[in-house]
C-alpha atoms as a PDB file:
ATOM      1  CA  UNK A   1      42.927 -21.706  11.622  1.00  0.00           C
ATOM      2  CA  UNK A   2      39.604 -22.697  10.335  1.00  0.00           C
ATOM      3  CA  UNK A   3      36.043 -21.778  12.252  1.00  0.00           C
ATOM      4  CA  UNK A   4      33.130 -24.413  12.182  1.00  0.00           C
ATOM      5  CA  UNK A   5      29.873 -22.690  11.060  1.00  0.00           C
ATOM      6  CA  UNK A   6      26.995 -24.548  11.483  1.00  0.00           C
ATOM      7  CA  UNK A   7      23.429 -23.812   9.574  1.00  0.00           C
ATOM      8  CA  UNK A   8      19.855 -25.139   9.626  1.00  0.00           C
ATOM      9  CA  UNK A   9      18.147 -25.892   6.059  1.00  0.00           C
ATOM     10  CA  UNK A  10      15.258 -28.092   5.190  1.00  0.00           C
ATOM     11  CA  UNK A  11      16.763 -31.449   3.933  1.00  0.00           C
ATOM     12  CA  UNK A  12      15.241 -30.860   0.666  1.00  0.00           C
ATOM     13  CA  UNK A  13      17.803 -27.831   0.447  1.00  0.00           C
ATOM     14  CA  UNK A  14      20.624 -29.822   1.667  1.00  0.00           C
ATOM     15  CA  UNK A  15      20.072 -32.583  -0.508  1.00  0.00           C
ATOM     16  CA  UNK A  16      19.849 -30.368  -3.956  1.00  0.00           C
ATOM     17  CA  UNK A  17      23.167 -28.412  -2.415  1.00  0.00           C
ATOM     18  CA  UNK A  18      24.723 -32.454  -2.091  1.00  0.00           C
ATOM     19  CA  UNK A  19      23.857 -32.660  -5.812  1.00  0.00           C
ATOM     20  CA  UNK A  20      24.824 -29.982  -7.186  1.00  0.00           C
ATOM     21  CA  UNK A  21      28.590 -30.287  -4.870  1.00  0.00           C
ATOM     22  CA  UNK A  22      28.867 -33.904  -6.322  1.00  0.00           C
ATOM     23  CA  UNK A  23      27.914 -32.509  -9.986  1.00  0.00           C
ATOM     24  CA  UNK A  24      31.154 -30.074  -9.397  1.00  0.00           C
ATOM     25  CA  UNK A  25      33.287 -32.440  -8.257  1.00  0.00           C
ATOM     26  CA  UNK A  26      33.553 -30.800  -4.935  1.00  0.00           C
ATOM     27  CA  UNK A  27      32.506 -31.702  -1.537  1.00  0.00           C
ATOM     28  CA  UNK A  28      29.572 -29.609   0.508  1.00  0.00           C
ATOM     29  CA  UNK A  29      31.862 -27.941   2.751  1.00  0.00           C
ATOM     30  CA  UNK A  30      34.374 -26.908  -0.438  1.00  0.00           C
ATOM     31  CA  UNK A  31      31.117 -25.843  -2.623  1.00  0.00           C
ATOM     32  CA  UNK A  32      29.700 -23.182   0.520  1.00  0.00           C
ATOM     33  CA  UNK A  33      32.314 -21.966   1.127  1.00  0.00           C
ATOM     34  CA  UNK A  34      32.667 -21.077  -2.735  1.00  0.00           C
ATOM     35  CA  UNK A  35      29.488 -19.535  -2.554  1.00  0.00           C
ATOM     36  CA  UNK A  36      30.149 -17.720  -0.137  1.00  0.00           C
ATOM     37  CA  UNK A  37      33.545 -16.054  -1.285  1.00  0.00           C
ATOM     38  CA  UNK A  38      32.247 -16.034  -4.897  1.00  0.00           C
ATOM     39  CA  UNK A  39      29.079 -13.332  -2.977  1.00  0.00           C
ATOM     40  CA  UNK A  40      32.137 -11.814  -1.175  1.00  0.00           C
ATOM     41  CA  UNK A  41      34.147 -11.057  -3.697  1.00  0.00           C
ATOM     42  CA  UNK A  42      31.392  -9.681  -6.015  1.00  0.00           C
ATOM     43  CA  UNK A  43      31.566  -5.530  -5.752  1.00  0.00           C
ATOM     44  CA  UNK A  44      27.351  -4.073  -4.527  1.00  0.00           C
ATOM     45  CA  UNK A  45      25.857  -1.411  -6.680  1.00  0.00           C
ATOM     46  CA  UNK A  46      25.911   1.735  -5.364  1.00  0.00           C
ATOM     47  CA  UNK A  47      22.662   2.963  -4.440  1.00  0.00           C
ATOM     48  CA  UNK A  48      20.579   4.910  -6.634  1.00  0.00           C
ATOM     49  CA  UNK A  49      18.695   6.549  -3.405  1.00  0.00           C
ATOM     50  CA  UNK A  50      19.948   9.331  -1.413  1.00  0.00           C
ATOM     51  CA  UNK A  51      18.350  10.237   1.823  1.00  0.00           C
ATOM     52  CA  UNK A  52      15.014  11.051   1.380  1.00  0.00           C
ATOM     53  CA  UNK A  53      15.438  14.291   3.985  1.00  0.00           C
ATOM     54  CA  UNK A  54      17.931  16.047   1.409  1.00  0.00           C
ATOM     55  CA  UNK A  55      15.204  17.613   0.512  1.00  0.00           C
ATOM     56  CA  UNK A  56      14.364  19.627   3.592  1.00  0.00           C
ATOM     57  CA  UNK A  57      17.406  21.692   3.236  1.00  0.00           C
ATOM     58  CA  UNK A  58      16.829  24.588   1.780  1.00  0.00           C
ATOM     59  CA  UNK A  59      12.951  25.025   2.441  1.00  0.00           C
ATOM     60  CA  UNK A  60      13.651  26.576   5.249  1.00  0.00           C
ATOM     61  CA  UNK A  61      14.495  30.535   5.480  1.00  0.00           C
ATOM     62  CA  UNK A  62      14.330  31.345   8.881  1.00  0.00           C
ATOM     63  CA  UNK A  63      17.561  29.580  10.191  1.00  0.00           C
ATOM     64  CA  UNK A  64      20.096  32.626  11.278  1.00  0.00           C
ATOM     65  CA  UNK A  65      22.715  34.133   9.288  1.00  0.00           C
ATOM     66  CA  UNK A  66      25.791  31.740   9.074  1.00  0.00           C
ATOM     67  CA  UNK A  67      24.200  28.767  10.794  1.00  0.00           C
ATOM     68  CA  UNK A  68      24.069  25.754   8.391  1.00  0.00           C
ATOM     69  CA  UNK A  69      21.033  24.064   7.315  1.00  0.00           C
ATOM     70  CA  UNK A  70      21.451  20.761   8.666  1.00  0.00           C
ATOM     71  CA  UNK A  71      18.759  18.127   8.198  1.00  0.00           C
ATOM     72  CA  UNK A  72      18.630  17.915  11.755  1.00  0.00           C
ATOM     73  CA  UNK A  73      18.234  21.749  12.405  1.00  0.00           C
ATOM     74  CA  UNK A  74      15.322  21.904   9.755  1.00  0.00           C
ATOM     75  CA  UNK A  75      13.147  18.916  11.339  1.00  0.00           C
ATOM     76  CA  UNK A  76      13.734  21.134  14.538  1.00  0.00           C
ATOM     77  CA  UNK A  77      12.349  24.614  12.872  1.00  0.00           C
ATOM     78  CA  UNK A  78       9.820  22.513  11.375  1.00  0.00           C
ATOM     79  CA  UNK A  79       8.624  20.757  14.133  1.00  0.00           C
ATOM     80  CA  UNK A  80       8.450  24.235  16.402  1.00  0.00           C
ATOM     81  CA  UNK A  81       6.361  26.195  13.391  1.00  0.00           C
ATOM     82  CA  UNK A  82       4.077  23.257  13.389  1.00  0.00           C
ATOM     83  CA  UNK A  83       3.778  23.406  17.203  1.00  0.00           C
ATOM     84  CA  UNK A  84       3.407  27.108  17.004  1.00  0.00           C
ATOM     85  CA  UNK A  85       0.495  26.383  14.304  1.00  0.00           C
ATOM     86  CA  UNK A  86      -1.631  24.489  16.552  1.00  0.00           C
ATOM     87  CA  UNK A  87      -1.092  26.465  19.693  1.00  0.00           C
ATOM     88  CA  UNK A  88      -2.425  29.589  17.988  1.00  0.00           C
ATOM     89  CA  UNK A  89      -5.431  27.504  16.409  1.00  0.00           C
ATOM     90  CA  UNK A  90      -6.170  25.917  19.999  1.00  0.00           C
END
């Protein structure tokens, strides 16, 4: 069974996606939904970018024997040396 989706596009939009429809030989309906199983279909990239906060692990030395060095757990140490920092200075 079929779903109706409806959109909003500026008429100018609507009337080049008309065109190019009747230059395929296909209705508007036919020619979206190509579209959109044609974008579907296509496999994404994978992304280039890892996590930014990677990098944390491992600057860190004073996490206890055997505990892992989570991203989490080194924002934490971080954030209490920093905290530590500005009590002293106060």
């Amino acid at each position: 069974m079929t779903k109706v989706l409806t959109i909003r596009i500026p008429p100018a939009l609507l009337s080049q996606a008309e065109a190019k429809a009747a230059r395929l030989g296909v209705d508007r309906a036919k020619y979206v939904r190509g579209l959109i199983e044609e974008d579907l279909a296509r496999k994404e990239p994978e992304s280039k970018h890892k996590f930014a906060s990677q990098d944390l692990m491992g600057s860190c030395t004073s996490i206890a024997p055997g505990q892992s060095a989570t991203n989490a757990l080194v924002r934490e140490v971080m954030r209490a040396r920093l905290l530590a920092r500005r009590e002293k200075n106060r």
